[in-house]
C-alpha atoms as a PDB file:
ATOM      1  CA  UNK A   1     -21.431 -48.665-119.590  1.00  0.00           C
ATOM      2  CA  UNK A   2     -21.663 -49.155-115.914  1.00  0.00           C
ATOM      3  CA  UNK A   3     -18.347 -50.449-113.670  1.00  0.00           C
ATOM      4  CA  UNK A   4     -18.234 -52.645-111.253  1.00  0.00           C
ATOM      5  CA  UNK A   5     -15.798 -52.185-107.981  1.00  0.00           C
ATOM      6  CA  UNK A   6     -14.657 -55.676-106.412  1.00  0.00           C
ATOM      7  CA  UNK A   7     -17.474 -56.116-104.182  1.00  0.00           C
ATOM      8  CA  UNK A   8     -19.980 -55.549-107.532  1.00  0.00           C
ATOM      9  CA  UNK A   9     -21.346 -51.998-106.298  1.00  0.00           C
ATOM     10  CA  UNK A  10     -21.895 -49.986-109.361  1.00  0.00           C
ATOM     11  CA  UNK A  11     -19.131 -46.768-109.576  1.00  0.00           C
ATOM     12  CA  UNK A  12     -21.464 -44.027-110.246  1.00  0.00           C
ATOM     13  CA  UNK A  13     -18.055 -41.769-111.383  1.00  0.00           C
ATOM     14  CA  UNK A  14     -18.172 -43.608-114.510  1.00  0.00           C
ATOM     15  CA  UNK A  15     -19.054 -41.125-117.553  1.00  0.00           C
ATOM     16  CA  UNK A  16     -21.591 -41.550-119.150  1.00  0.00           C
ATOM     17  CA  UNK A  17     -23.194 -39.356-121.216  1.00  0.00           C
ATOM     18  CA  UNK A  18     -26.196 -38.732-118.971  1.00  0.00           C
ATOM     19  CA  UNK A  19     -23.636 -38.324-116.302  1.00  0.00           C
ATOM     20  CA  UNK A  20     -21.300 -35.856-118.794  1.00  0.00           C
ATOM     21  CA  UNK A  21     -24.646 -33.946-119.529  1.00  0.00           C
ATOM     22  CA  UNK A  22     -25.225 -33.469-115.553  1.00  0.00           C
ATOM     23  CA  UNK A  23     -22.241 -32.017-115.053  1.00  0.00           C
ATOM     24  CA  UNK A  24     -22.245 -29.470-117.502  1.00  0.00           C
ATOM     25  CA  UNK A  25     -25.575 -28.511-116.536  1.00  0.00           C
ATOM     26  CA  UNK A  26     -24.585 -27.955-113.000  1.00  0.00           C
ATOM     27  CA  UNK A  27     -22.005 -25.953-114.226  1.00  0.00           C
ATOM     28  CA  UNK A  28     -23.817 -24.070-116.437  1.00  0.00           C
ATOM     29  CA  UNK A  29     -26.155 -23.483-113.409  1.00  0.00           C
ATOM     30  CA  UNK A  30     -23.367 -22.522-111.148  1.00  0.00           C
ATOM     31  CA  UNK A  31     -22.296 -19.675-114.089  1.00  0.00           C
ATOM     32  CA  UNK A  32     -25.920 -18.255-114.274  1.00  0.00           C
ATOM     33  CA  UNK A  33     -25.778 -17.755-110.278  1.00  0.00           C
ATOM     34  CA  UNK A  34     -22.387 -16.382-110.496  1.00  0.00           C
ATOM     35  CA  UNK A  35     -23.969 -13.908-113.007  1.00  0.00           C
ATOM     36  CA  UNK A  36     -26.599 -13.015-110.744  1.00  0.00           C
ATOM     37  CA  UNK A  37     -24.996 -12.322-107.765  1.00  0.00           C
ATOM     38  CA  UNK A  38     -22.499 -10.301-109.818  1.00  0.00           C
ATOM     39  CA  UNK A  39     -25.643  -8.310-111.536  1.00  0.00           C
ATOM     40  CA  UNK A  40     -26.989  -7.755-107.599  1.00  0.00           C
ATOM     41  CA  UNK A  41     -23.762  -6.232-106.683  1.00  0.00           C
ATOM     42  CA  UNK A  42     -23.894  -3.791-109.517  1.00  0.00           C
ATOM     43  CA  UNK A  43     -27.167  -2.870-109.269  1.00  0.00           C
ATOM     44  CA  UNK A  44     -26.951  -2.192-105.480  1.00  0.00           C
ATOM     45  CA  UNK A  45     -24.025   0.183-106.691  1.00  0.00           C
ATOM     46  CA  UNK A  46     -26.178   1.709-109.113  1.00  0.00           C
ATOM     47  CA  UNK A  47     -29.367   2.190-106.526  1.00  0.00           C
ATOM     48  CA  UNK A  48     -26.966   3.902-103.977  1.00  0.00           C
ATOM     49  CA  UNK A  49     -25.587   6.238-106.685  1.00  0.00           C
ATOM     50  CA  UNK A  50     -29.039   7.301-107.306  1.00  0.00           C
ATOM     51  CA  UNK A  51     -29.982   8.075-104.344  1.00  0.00           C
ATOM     52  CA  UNK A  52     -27.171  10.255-104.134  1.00  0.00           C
ATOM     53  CA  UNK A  53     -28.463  12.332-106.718  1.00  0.00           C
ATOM     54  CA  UNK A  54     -30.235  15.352-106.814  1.00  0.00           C
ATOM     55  CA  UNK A  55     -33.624  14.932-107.481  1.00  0.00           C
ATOM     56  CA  UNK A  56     -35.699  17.138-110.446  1.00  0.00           C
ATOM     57  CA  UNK A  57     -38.471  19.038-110.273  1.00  0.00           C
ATOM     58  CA  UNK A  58     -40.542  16.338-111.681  1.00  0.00           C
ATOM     59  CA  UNK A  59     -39.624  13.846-108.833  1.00  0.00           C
ATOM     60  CA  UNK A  60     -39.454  16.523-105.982  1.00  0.00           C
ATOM     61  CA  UNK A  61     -43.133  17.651-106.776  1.00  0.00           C
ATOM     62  CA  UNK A  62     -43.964  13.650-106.638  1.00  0.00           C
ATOM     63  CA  UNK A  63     -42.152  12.832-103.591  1.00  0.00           C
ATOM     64  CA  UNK A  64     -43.853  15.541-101.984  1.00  0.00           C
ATOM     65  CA  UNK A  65     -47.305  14.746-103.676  1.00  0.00           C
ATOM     66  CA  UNK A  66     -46.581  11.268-102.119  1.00  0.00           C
ATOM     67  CA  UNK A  67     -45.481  11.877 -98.528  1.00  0.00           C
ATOM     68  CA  UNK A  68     -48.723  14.257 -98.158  1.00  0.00           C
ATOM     69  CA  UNK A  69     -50.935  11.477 -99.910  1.00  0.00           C
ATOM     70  CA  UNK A  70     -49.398   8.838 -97.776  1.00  0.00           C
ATOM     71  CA  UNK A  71     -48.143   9.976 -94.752  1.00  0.00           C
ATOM     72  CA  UNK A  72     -48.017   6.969 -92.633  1.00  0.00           C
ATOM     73  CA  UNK A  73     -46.019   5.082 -95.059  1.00  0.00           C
ATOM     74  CA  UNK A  74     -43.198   5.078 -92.380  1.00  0.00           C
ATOM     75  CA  UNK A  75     -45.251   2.962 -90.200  1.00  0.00           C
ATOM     76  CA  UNK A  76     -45.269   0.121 -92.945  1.00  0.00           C
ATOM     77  CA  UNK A  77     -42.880  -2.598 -92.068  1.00  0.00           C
ATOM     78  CA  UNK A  78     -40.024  -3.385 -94.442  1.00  0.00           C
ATOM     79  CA  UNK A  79     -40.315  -6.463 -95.448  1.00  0.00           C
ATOM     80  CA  UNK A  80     -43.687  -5.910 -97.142  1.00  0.00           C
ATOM     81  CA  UNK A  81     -42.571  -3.183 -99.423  1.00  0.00           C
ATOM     82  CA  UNK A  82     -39.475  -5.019-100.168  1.00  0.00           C
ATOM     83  CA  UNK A  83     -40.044  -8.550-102.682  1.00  0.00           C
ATOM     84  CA  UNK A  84     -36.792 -10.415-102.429  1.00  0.00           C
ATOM     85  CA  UNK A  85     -36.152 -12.576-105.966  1.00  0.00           C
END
């Protein structure tokens, strides 16, 4: 049911149910990106804990296998080896 103001413009706040099914969509929406950027946060905490961490045998003999397969992987600019989502 649409309204009309005095000059007969159509109020688009009226709620409908296409209008009542927007909102909760965008606020549904607005939730999952609140989740998200929460989830970020705690895996950046997690990523900088690891690499805290001692490393094991297993992943000192690969880093090292690694650096001596690839040693001008220094030269390779960021923002290629990084994929932002």
């Amino acid at each position: 049911m649409e309204k009309k103001n005095e000059k007969g413009i159509i109020d688009l706040q009226c709620d409908t149910p296409l209008r009542r099914k927007q909102r909760h969509r965008t606020k549904g929406m607005a939730k999952h990106s609140n989740l998200i950027k929460e989830c970020n946060s705690v895996l950046l905490i997690l990523d900088k804990l690891e690499e805290q961490r001692p490393l094991y045998t297993q992943e000192k003999k690969f880093q090292s296998h690694s650096k001596n397969a690839h040693p001008n992987i220094a030269e390779i600019p960021k923002g290629i080896l990084e994929k932002k989502i």
